[in-house]
N, C-alpha and C. Protein backbone atom coordinates (compact mmCIF):
# COMPACT_ATOMS: atom_id res chain seq x y z
N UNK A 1 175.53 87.28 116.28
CA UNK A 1 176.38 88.30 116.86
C UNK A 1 176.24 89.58 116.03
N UNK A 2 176.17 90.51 116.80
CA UNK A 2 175.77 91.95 116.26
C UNK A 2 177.31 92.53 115.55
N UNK A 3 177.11 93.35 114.49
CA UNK A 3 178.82 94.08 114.34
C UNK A 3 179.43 94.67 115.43
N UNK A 4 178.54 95.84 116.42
CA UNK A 4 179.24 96.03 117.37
C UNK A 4 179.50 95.17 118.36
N UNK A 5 178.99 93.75 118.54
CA UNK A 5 179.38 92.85 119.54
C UNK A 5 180.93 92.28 118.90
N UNK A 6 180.80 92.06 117.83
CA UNK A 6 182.35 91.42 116.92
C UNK A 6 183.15 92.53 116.96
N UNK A 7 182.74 93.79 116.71
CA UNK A 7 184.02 94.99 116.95
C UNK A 7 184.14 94.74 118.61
N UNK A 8 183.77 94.72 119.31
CA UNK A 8 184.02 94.58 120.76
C UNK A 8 185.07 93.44 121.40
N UNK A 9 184.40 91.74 120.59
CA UNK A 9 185.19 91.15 121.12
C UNK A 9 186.82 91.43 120.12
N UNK A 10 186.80 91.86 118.88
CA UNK A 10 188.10 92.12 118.59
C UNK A 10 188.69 93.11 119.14
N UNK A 11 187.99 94.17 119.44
CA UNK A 11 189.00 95.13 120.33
C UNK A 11 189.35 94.72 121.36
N UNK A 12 188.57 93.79 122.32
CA UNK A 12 189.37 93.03 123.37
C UNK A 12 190.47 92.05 123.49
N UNK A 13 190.19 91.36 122.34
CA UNK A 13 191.62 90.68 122.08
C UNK A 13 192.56 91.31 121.45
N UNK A 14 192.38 92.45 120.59
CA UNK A 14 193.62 92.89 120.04
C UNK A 14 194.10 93.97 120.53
N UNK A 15 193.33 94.90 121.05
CA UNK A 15 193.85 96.11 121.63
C UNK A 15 193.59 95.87 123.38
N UNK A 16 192.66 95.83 123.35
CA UNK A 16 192.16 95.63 125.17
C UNK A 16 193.19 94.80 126.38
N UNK A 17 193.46 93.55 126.04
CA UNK A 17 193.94 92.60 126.68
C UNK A 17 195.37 92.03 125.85
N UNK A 18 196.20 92.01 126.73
CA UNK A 18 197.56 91.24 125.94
C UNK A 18 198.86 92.33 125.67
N UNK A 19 198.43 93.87 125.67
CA UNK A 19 198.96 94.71 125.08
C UNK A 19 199.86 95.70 126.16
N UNK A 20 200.43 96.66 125.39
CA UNK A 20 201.21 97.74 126.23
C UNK A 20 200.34 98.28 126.95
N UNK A 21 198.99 98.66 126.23
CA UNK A 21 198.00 99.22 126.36
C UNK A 21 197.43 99.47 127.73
N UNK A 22 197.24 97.83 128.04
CA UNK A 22 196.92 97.28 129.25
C UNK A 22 197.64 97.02 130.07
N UNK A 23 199.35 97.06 129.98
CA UNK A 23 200.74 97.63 130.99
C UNK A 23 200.18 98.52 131.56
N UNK A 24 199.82 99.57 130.63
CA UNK A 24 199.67 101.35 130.72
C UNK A 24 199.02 101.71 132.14
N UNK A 25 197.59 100.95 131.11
CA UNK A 25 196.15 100.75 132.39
C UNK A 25 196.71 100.15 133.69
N UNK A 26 196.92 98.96 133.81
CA UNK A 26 197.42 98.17 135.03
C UNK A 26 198.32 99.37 136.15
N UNK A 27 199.20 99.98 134.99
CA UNK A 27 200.16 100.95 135.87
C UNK A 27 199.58 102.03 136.60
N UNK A 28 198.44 102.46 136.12
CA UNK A 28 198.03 103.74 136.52
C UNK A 28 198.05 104.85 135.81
N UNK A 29 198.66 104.57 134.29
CA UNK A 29 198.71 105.78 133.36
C UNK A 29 197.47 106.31 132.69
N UNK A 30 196.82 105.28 133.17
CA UNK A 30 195.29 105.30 132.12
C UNK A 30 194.25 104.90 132.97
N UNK A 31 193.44 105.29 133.72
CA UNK A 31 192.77 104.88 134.84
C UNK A 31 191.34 104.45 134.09
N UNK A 32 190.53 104.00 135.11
CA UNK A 32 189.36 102.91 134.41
C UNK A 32 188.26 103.45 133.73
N UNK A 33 188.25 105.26 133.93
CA UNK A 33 187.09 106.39 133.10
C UNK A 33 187.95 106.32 131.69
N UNK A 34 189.37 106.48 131.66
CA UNK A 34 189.80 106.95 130.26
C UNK A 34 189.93 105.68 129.34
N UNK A 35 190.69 104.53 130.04
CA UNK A 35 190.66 103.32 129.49
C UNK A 35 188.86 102.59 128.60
N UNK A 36 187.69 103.21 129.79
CA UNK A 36 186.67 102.96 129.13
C UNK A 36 186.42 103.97 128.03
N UNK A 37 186.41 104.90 128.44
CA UNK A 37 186.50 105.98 126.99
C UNK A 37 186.73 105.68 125.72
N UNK A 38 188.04 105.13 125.86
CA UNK A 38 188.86 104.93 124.84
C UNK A 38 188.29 103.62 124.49
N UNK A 39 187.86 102.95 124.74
CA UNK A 39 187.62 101.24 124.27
C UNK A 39 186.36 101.50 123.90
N UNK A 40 185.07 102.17 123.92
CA UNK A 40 184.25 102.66 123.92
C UNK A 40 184.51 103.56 122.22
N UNK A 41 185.18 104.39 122.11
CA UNK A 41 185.73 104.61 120.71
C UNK A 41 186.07 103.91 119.72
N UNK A 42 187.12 103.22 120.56
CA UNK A 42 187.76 102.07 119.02
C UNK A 42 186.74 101.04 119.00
N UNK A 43 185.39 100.99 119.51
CA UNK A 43 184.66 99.90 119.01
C UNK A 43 183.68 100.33 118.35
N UNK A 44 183.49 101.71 118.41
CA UNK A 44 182.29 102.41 117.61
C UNK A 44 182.96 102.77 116.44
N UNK A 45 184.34 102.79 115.85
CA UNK A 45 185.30 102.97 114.91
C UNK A 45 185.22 101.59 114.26
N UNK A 46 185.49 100.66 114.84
CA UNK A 46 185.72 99.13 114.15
C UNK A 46 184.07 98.76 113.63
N UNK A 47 183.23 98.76 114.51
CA UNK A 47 182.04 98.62 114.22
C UNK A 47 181.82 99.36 113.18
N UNK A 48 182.08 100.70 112.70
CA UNK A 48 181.50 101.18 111.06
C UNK A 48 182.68 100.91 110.05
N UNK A 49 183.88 100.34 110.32
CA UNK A 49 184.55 100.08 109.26
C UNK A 49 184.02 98.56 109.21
N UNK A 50 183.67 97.81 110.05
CA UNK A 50 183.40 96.44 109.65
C UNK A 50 181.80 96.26 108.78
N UNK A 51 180.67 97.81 109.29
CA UNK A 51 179.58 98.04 108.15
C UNK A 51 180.11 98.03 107.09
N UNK A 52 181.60 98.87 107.01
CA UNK A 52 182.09 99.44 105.58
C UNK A 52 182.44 98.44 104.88
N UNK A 53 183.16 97.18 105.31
CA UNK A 53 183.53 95.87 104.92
C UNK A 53 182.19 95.44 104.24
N UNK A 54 181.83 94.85 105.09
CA UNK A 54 180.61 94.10 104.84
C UNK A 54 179.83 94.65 103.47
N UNK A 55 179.47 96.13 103.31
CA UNK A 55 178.49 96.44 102.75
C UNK A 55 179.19 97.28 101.15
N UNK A 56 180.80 97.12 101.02
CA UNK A 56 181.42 97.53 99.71
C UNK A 56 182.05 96.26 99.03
N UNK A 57 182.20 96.64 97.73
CA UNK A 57 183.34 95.22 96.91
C UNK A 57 183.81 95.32 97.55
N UNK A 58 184.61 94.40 97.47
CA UNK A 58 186.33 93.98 97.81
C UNK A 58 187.32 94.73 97.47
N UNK A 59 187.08 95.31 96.29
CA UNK A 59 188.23 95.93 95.85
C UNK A 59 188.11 97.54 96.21
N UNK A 60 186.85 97.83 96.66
CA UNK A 60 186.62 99.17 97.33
C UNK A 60 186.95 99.17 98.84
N UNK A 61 186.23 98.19 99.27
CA UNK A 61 186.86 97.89 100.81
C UNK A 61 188.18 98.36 100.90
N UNK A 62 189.00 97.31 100.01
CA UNK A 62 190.30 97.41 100.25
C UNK A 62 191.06 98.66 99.67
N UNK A 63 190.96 99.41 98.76
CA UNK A 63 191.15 100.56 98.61
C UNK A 63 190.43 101.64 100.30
N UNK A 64 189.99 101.58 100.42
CA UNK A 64 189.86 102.69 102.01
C UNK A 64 190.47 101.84 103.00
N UNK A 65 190.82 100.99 103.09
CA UNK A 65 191.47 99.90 104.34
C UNK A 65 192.67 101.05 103.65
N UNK A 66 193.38 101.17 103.01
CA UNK A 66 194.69 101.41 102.45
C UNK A 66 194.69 102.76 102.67
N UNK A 67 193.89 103.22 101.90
CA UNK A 67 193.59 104.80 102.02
C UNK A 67 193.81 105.18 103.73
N UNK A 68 192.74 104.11 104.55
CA UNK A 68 193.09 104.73 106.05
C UNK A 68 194.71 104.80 106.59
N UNK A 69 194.79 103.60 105.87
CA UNK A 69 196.24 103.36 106.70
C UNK A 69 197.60 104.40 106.07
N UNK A 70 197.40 104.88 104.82
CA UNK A 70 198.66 105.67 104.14
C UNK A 70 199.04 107.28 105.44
N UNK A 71 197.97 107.70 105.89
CA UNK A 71 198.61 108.49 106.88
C UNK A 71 199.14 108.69 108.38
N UNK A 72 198.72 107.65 108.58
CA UNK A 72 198.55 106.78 110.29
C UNK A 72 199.50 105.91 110.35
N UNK A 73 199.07 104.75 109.52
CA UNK A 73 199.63 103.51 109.68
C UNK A 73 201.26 103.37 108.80
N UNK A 74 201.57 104.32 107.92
CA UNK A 74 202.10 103.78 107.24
C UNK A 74 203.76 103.28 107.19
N UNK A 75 204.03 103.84 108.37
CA UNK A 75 205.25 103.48 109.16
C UNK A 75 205.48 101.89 110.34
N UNK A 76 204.17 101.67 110.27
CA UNK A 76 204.07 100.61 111.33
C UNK A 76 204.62 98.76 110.29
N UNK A 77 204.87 97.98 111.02
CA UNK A 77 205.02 96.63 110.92
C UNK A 77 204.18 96.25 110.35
N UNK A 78 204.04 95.41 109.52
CA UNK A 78 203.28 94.74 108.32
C UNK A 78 203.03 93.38 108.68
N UNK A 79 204.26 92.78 108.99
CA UNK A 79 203.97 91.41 109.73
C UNK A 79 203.48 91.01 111.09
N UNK A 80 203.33 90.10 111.20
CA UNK A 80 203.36 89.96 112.97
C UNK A 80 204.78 90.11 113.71
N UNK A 81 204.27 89.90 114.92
CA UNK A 81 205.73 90.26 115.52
C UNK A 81 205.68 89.71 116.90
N UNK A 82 204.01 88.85 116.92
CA UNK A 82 203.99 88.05 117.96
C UNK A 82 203.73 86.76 117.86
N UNK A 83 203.53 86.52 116.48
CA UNK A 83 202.71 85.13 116.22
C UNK A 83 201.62 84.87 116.11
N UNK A 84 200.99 86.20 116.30
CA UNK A 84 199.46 86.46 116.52
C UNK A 84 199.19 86.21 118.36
N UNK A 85 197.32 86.24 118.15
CA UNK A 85 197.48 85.93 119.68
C UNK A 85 197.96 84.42 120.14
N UNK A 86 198.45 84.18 121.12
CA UNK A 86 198.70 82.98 121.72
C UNK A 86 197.75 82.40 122.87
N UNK A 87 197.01 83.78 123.40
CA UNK A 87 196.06 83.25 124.80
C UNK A 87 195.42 84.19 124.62
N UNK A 88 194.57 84.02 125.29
CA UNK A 88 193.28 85.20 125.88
C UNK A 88 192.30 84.69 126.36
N UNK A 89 192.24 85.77 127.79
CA UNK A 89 191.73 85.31 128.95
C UNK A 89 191.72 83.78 129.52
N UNK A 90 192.78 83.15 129.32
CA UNK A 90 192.93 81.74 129.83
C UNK A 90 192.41 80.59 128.22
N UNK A 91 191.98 81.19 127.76
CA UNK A 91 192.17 80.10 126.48
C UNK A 91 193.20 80.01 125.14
N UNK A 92 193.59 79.01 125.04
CA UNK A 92 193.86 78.88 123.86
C UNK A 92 193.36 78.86 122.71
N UNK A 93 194.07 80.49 122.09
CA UNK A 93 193.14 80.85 120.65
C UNK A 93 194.00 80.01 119.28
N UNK A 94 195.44 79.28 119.68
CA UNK A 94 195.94 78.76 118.62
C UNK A 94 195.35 77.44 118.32
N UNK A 95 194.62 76.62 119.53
CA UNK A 95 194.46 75.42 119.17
C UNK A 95 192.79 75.29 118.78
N UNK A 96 192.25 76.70 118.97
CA UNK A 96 191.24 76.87 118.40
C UNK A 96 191.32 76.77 117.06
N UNK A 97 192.11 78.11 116.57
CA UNK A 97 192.14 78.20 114.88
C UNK A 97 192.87 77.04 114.57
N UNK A 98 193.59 76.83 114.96
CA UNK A 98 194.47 75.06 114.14
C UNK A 98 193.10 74.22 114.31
N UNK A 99 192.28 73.85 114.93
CA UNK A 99 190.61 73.17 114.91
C UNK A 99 190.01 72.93 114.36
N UNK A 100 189.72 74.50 113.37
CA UNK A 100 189.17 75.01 112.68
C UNK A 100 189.65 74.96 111.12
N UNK A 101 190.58 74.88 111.40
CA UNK A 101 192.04 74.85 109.45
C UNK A 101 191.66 73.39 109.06
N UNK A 102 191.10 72.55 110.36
CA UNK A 102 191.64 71.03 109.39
C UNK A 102 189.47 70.55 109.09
């Protein structure tokens, strides 16, 4: 799997599908040129922070993970607040990762 194929399928499960996001879209606030636009962005975004992962220490990684988030993020929820995902697209992603733990 390519990085931009893994930034893709995570933007689909985390932002794409499951979300307000996709209320929005469904409603008509976001029609299917801007919705692609936009998904089309956050995967060419995830795709060079996941180069950036991959290709710095750990402790540099995580210093710019932080760095990004102190002006954006830094008001948002820290924890979950859903349990993580529970489904997507008709599968179960919990009894996957529980699968996988033992």
């Amino acid at each position: 799997m390519t990085l931009r194929e893994e930034a893709n399928a995570i933007v689909a499960a985390c932002v794409r599908n499951n979300t307000s996001l996709e209320d929005l879209h469904v409603a008509g606030a976001i029609n299917d040129d801007q919705m692609k636009t936009l998904m089309i962005e956050v995967c060419s975004n995830l795709e060079v922070v996941l180069r950036w992962r991959n290709g710095l220490e750990p402790e540099l990684f995580g210093g710019l993970v932080q760095a990004m988030g102190v002006y954006s993020a830094n008001d948002w929820d820290t924890e979950s607040q859903t349990g993580g995902l529970a489904r997507f697209a008709g599968v179960d992603v919990s009894a996957l990762v529980e699968g996988s733990a033992s």
